[in-house]
Protein backbone atom coordinates (compact mmCIF):
# COMPACT_ATOMS: atom_id res chain seq x y z
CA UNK A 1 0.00 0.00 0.00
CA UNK A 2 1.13 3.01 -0.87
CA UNK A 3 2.50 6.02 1.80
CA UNK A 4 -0.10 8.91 1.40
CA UNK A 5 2.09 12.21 1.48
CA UNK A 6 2.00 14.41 4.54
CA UNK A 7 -0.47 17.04 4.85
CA UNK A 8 1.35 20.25 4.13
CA UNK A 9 1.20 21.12 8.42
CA UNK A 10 2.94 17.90 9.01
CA UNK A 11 5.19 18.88 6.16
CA UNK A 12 5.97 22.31 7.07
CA UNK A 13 6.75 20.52 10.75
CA UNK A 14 9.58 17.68 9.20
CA UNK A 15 11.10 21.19 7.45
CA UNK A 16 10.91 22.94 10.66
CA UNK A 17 12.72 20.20 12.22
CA UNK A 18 15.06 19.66 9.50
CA UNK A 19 16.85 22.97 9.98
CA UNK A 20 16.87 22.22 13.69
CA UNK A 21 18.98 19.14 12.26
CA UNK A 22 16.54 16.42 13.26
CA UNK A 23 15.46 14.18 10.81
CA UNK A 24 11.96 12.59 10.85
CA UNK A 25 9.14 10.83 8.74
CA UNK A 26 5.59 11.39 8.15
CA UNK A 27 5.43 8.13 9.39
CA UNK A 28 6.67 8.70 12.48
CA UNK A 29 4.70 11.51 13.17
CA UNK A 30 1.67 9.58 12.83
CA UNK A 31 2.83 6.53 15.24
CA UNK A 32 3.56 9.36 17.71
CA UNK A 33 0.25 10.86 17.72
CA UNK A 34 -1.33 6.99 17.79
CA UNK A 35 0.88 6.57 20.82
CA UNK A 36 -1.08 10.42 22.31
CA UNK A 37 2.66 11.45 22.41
CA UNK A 38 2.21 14.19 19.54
CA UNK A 39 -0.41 16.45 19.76
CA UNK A 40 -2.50 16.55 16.49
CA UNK A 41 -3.14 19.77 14.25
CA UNK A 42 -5.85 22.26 15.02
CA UNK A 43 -7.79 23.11 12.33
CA UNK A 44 -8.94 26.16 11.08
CA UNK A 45 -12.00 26.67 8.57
CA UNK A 46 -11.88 28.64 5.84
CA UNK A 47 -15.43 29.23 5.18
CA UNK A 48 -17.72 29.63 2.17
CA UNK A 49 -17.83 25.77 2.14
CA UNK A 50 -13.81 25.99 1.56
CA UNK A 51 -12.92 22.92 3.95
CA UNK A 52 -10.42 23.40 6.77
CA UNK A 53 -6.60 23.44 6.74
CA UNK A 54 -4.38 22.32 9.37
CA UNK A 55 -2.30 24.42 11.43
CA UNK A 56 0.75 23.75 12.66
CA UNK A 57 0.99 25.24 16.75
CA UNK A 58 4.60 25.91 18.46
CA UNK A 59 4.13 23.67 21.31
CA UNK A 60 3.69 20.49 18.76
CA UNK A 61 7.16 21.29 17.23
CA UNK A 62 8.73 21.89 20.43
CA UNK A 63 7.10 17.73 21.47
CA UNK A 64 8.46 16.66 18.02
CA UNK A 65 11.92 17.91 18.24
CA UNK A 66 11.98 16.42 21.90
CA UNK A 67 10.50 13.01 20.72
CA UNK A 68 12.84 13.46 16.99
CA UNK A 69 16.57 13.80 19.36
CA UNK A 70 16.14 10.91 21.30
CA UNK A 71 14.23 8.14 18.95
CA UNK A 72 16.73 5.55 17.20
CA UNK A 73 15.85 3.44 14.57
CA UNK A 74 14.54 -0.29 16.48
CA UNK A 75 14.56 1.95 19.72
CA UNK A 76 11.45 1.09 21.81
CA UNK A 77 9.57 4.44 22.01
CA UNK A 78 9.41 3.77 25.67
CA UNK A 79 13.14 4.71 25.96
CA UNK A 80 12.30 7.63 23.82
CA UNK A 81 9.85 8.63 26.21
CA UNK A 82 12.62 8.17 29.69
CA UNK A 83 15.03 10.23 27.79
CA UNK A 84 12.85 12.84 26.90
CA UNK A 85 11.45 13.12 30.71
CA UNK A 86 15.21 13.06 31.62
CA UNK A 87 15.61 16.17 29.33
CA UNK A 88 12.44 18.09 30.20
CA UNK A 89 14.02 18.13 33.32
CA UNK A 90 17.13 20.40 32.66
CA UNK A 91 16.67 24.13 32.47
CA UNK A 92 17.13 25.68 28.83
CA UNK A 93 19.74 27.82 27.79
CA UNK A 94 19.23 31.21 26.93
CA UNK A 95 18.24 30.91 22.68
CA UNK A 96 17.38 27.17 23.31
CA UNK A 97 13.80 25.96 23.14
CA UNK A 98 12.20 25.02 26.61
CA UNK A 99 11.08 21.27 26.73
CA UNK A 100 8.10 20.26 27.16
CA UNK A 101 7.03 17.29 29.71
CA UNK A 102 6.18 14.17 28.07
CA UNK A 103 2.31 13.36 29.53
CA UNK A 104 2.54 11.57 32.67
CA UNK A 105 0.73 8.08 32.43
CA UNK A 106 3.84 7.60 29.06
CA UNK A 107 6.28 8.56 31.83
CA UNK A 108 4.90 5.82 34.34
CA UNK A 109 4.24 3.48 32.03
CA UNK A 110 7.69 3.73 30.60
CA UNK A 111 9.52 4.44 33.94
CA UNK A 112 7.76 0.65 35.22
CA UNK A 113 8.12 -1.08 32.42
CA UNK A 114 12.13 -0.68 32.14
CA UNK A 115 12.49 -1.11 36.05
CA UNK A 116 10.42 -4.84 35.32
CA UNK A 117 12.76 -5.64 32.70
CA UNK A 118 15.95 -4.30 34.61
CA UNK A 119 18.85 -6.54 35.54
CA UNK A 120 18.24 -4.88 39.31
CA UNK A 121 15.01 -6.30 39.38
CA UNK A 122 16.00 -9.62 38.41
CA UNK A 123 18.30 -9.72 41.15
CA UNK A 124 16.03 -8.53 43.67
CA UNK A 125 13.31 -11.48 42.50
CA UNK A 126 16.19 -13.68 42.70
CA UNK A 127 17.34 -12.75 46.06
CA UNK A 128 13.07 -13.19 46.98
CA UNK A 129 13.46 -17.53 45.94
CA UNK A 130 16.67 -17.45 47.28
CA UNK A 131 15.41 -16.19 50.68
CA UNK A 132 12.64 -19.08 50.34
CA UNK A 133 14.39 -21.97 48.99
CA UNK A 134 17.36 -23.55 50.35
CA UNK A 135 21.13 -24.04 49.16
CA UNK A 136 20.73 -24.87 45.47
CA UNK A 137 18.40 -21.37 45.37
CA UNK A 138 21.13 -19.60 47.58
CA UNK A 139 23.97 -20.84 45.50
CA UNK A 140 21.57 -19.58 42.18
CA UNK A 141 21.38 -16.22 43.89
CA UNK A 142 25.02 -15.50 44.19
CA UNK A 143 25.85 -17.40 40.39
CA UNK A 144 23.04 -14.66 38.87
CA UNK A 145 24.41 -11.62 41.65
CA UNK A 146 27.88 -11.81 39.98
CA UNK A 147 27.04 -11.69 37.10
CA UNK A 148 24.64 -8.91 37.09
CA UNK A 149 27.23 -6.67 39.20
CA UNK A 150 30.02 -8.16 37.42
CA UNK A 151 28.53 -6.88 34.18
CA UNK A 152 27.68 -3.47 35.65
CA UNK A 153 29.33 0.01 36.57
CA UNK A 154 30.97 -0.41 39.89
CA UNK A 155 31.64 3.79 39.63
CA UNK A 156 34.48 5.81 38.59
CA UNK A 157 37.99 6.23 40.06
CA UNK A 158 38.70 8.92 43.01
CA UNK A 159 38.86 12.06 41.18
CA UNK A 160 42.63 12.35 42.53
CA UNK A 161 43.10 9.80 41.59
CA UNK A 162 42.29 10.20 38.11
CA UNK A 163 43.88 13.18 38.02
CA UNK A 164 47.22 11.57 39.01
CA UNK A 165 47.24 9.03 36.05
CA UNK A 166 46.09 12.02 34.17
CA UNK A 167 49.43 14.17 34.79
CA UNK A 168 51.30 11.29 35.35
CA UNK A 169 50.46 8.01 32.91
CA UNK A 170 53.22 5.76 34.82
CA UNK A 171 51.31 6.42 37.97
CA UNK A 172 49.85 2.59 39.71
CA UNK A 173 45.98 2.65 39.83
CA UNK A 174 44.36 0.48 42.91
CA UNK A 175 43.50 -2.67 40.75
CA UNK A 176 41.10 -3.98 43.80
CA UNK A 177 39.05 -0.98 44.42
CA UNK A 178 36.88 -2.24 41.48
CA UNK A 179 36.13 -5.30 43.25
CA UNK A 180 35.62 -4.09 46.52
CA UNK A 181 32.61 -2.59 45.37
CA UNK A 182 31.08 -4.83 43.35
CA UNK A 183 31.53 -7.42 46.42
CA UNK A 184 30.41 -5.15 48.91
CA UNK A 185 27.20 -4.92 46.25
CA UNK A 186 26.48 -8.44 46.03
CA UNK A 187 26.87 -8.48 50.22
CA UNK A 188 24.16 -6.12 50.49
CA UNK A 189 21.94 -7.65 48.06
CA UNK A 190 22.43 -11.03 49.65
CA UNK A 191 22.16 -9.50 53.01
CA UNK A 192 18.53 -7.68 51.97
CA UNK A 193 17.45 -11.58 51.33
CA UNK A 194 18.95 -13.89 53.65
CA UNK A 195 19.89 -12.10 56.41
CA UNK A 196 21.88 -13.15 59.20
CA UNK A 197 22.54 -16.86 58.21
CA UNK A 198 24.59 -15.38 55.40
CA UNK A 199 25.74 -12.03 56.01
CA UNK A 200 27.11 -11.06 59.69
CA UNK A 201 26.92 -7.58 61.17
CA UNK A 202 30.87 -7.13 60.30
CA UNK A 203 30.42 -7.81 56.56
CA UNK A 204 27.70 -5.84 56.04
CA UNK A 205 28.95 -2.73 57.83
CA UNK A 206 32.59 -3.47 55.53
CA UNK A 207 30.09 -3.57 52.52
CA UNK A 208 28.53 -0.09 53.11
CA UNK A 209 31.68 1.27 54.26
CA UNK A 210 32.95 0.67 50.72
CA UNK A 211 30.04 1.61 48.90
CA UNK A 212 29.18 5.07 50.76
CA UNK A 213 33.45 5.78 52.12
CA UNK A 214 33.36 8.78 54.20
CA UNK A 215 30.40 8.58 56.07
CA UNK A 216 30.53 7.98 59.79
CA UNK A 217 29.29 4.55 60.77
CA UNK A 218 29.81 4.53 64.25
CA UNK A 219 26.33 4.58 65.50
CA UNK A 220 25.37 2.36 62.42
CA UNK A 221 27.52 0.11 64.24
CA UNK A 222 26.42 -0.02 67.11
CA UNK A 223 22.64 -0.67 66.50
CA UNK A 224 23.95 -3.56 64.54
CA UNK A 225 25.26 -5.18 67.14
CA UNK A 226 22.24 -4.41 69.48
CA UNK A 227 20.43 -5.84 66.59
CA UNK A 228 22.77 -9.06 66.40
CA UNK A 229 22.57 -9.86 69.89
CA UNK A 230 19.02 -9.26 70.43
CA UNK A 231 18.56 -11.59 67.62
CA UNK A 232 16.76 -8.66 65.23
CA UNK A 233 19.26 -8.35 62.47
CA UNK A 234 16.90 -10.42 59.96
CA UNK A 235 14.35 -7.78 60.77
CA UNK A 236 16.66 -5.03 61.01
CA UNK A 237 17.42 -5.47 57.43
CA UNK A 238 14.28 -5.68 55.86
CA UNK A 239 13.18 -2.78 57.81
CA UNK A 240 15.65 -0.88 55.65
CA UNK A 241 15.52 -2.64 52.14
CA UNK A 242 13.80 -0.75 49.34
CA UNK A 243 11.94 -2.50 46.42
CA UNK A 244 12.77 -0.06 44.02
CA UNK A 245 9.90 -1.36 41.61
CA UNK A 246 7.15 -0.94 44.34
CA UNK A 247 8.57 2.71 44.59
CA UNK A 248 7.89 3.73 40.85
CA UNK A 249 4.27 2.35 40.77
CA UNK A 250 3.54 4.45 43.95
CA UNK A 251 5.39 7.71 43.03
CA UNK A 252 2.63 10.33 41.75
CA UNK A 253 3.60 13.34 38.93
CA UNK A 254 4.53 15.48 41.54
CA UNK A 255 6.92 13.68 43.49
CA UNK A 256 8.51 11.74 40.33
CA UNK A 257 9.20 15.95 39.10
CA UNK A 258 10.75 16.36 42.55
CA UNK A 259 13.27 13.12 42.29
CA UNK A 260 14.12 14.47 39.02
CA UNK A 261 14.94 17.54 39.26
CA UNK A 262 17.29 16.02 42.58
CA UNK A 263 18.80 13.60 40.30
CA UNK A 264 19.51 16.93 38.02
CA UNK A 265 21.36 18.51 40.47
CA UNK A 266 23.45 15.53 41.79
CA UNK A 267 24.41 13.98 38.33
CA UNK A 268 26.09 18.39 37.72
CA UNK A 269 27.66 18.49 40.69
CA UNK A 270 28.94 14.84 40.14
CA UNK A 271 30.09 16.17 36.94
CA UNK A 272 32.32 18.86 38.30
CA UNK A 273 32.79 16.60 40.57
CA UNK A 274 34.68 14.20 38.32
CA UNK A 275 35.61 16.52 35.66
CA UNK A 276 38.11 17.56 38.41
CA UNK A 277 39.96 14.25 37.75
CA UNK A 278 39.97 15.12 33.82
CA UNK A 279 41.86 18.31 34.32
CA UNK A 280 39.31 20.95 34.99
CA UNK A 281 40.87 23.83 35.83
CA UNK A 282 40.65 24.62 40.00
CA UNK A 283 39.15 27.41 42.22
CA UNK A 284 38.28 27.66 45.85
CA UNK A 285 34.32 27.16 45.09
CA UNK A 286 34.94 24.44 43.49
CA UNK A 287 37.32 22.95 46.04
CA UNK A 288 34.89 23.69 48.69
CA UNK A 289 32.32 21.27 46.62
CA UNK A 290 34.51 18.36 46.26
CA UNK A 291 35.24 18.66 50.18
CA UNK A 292 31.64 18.95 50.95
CA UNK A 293 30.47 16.36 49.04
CA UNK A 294 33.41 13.93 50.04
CA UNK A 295 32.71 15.01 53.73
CA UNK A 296 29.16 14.19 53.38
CA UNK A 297 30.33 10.08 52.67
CA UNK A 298 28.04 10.14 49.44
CA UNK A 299 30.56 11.16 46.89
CA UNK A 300 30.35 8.03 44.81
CA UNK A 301 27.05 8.36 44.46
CA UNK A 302 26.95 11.46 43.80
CA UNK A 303 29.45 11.05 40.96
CA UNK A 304 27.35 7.49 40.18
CA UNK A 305 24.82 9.72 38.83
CA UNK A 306 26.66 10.95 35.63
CA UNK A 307 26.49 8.13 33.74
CA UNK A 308 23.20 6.59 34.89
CA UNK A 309 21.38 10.15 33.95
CA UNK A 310 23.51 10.01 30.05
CA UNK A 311 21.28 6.88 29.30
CA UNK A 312 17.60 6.12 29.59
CA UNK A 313 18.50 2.72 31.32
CA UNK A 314 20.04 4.63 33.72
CA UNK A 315 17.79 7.46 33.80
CA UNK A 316 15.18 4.89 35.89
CA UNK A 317 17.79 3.54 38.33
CA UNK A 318 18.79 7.32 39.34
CA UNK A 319 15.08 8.66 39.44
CA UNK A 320 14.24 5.63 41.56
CA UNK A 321 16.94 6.47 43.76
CA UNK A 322 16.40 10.01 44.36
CA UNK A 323 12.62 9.39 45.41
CA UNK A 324 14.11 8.29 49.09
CA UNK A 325 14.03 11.06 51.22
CA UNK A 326 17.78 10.65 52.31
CA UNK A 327 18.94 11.24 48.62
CA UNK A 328 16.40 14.21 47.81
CA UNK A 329 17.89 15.50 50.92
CA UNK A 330 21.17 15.53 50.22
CA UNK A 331 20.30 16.83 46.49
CA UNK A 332 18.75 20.23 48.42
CA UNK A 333 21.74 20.68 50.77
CA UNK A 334 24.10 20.46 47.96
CA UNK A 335 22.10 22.67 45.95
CA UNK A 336 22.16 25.23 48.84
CA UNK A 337 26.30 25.22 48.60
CA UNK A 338 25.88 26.07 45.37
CA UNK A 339 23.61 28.53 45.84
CA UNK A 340 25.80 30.23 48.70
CA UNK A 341 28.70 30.52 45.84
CA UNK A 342 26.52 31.75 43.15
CA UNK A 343 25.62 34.80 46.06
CA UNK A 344 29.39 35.60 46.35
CA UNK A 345 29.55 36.97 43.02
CA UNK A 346 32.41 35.06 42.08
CA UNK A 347 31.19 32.95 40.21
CA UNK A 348 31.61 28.75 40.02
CA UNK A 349 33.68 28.86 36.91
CA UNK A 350 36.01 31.41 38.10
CA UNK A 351 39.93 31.21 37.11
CA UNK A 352 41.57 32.92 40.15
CA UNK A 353 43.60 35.87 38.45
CA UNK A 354 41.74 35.49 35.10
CA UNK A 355 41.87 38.54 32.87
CA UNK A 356 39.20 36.93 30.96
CA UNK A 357 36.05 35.66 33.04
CA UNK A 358 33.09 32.98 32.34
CA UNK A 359 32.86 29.56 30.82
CA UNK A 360 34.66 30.38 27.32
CA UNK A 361 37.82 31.11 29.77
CA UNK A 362 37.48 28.49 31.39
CA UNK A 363 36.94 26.14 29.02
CA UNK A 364 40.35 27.47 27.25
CA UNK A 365 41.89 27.26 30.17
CA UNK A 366 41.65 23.61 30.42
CA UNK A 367 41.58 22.88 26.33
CA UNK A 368 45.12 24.41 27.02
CA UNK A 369 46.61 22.18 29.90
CA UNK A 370 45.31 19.34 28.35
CA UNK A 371 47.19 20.21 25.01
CA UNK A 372 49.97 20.51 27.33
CA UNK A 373 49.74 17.30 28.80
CA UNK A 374 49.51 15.75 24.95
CA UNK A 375 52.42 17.49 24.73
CA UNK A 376 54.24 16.08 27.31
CA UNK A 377 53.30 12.31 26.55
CA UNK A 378 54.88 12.86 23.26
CA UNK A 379 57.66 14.19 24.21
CA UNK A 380 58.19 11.00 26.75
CA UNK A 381 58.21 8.99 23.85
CA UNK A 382 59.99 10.97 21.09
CA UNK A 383 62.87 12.41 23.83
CA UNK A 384 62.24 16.18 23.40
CA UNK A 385 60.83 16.75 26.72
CA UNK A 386 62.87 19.97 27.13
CA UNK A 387 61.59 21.27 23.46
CA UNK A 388 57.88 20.49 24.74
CA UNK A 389 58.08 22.51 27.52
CA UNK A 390 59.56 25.45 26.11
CA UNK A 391 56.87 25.03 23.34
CA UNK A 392 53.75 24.62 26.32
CA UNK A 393 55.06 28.00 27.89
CA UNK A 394 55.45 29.82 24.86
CA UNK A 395 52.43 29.11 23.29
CA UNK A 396 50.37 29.47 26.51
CA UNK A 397 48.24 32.65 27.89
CA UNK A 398 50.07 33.44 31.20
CA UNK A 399 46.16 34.41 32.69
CA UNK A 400 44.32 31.36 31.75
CA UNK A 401 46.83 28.66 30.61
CA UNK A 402 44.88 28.84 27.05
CA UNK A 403 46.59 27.94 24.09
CA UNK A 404 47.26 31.31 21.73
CA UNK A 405 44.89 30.03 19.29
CA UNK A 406 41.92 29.59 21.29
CA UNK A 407 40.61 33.17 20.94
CA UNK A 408 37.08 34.25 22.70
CA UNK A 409 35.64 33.99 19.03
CA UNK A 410 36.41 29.74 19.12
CA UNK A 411 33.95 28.03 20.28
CA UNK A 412 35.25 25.15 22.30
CA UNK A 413 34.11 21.56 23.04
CA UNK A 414 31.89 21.43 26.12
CA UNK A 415 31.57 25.38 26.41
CA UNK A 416 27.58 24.64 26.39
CA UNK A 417 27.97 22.26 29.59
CA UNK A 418 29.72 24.54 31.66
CA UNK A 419 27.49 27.38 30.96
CA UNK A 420 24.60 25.26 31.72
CA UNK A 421 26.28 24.55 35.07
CA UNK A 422 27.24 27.93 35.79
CA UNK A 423 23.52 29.11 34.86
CA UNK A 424 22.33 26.72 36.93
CA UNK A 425 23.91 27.94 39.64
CA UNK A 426 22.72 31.46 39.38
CA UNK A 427 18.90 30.14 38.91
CA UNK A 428 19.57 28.44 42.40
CA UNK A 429 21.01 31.79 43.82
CA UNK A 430 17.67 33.87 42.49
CA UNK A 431 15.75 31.15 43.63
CA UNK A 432 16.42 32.53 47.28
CA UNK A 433 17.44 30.18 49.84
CA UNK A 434 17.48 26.44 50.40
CA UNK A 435 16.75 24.62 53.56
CA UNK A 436 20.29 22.76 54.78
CA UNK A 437 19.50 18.96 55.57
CA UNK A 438 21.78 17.01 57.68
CA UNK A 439 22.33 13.60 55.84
């Protein structure tokens, strides 16, 4: 059969979205508006027995353009959907169009249906037979738990860390952190479903240690052991397991908006966070983050957040997480040190003794140590170490560090990201002030 053509509103609408480089078909258009995702043309009559013409509205190419970015060819629109929630999320730019929210029941249905088919929730329904059945179920558990976190993220390096291999490419990297956290994982998950007879109170407490370094577990401790010897510590447990699944199908509109826009703000600061390993130029606001997060104990997942809110698999995971009222918490304190340095004036992407301010500096800044650090590794291997350094200082801006080239008028990789952050910092300032949560 053959394709009708579009009508001319749907076709002024691909054009419209052509020059915003997004490429769709008249076919998708129409599964889009089968699915209610797409609004559908309002019509306008013409009169004197004319007919009626479609009319193509703003708001419909604004829902296109979301739905166009994040569709892929075999993609199940359901991810489409996550991703586009994920994005509706983030404030706009100044010049960008503002995103529109995808309707709600999509979002549920789309948020539930990924957690159900989520290697998590496998594990979780495993560790549920396991806790019925007996060894052969128990020994399935732990077979299906390595896998699952062996095939996982286990979270990034320390940003020193990276950092040092960064400057320094000889530098030894802690081979066993990796699997200190993804045993410390499977601990807790077997802990959640078999309790006692398989976990003790010193393993867990080792597990959570690794997972969440930097907290204080003192008192955490010690009801543990009240726990243990009171013969509680099954129930203990439980009492603070989370099914994650059971948390989505409860959450309403409201509150899901709420653990997004916390997952927003943790997955930037977990950016600057970690962008500190790759080089990112330094100031005292954004020392003062990295020591407030670390001092808080949730840095890692904090910085966990990146990646899981880059991909709509991870985009559920993250939401899910940040609709507990410790995370959400910790999301508003953090946002409240931001907002304190946005009220200083200063600035978050500040170079200290800049002649040149905002995130184009900054952004040269670092293009330029990084060019010096390619430098330097090919000096190592070609012997001209002395040449590259005379070559790093001459061609370098003695304000920013920026390579001559990289005048105002260039724009840079990433200059979009750190504006974003650095806006986003401001709109928390104007906001006026956030409530500080102990966590």
């Amino acid at each position: 059969m053959a394709r009708r053509e579009p009508s001319p509103a749907d076709g002024e609408l691909i054009g419209r979205l052509a020059a915003l480089g997004i490429t769709v078909s008249a076919a998708q258009l129409e599964r889009w508006r089968g699915l209610g995702l797409l609004p559908r043309h309002a019509r306008t009559w013409l009169g004197r027995g004319r007919g009626s013409v479609s009319v193509l509205a703003e708001e419909t190419v604004a829902v296109a353009a979301a739905l166009g970015r994040h569709a892929r060819s075999g993609r199940d629109v359901r991810w489409t959907v996550i991703a586009w929630y994920a994005e509706a999320g983030r404030p706009a730019l100044p010049g960008e169009l503002e995103v529109p929210e995808p309707p709600w029941p999509a979002v549920r249905e789309a948020l539930v249906w990924a957690m159900r088919r989520s290697t998590a929730q496998r594990l979780v329904m495993a560790a549920r037979t396991a806790a019925r059945g007996g060894e052969e179920e128990q020994d399935a558990f732990y077979t299906e738990a390595g896998r699952v976190v062996g095939c996982g993220h286990a979270g990034p390096a320390h940003p020193e860390v990276m950092r040092r291999v960064l400057e320094d490419p000889d530098a030894e990297l802690d081979q066993g952190e990796d699997r200190r956290r993804r045993r410390g994982a499977v601990r807790l998950a077997a802990a959640a479903a078999m309790g006692t007879g398989e976990v003790g109170g010193e393993v867990l407490l080792d597990a959570l240690a690794t997972l969440m370094p930097g907290l204080d577990w003192t008192n955490v401790a010690a009801s543990v052991r009240q726990a243990e010897e009171s013969g509680e510590f099954d129930e203990w447990i439980r009492a603070g397991a989370v099914d994650p699944l059971s948390l989505l199908e409860a959450a309403s509109a409201q509150e899901m908006a709420a653990a997004r826009h916390a997952a927003v703000v943790l997955a930037g600061i977990g950016g600057l966070y970690l962008m500190y390993g790759l080089g990112m130029p330094d100031n005292p606001a954004l020392a003062r983050l990295r020591t407030v997060l670390e001092e808080s104990g949730f840095s890692l997942v904090v910085a966990q957040m990146v990646p899981m809110m880059i991909n709509p698999s991870g985009v559920v995971h993250a939401l899910t997480m940040c609709l507990s009222p410790e995370v959400a918490a910790l999301a508003a304190w953090l946002e409240s040190v931001l907002a304190e340095e946005a009220g200083t004036g200063r600035g978050l992407l500040r170079l200290p003794g800049a002649e040149e301010e905002g995130p184009e500096a900054f952004m040269q800044a670092w293009i330029g140590h990084l060019h010096q650090l390619t430098n330097r590794a090919r000096a190592r291997h070609t012997g001209t170490a002395e040449d590259a350094d005379a070559e790093d200082t001459d061609g370098a801006r003695p304000s920013t560090g920026a390579p001559a080239d990289a005048g105002p008028g260039r724009e840079q990789p990433g200059q979009n990201t750190l504006r974003r952050l650095d806006e986003n910092a401001g709109r928390a300032h104007r906001a006026g002030p956030v409530t500080r949560h102990n966590t």
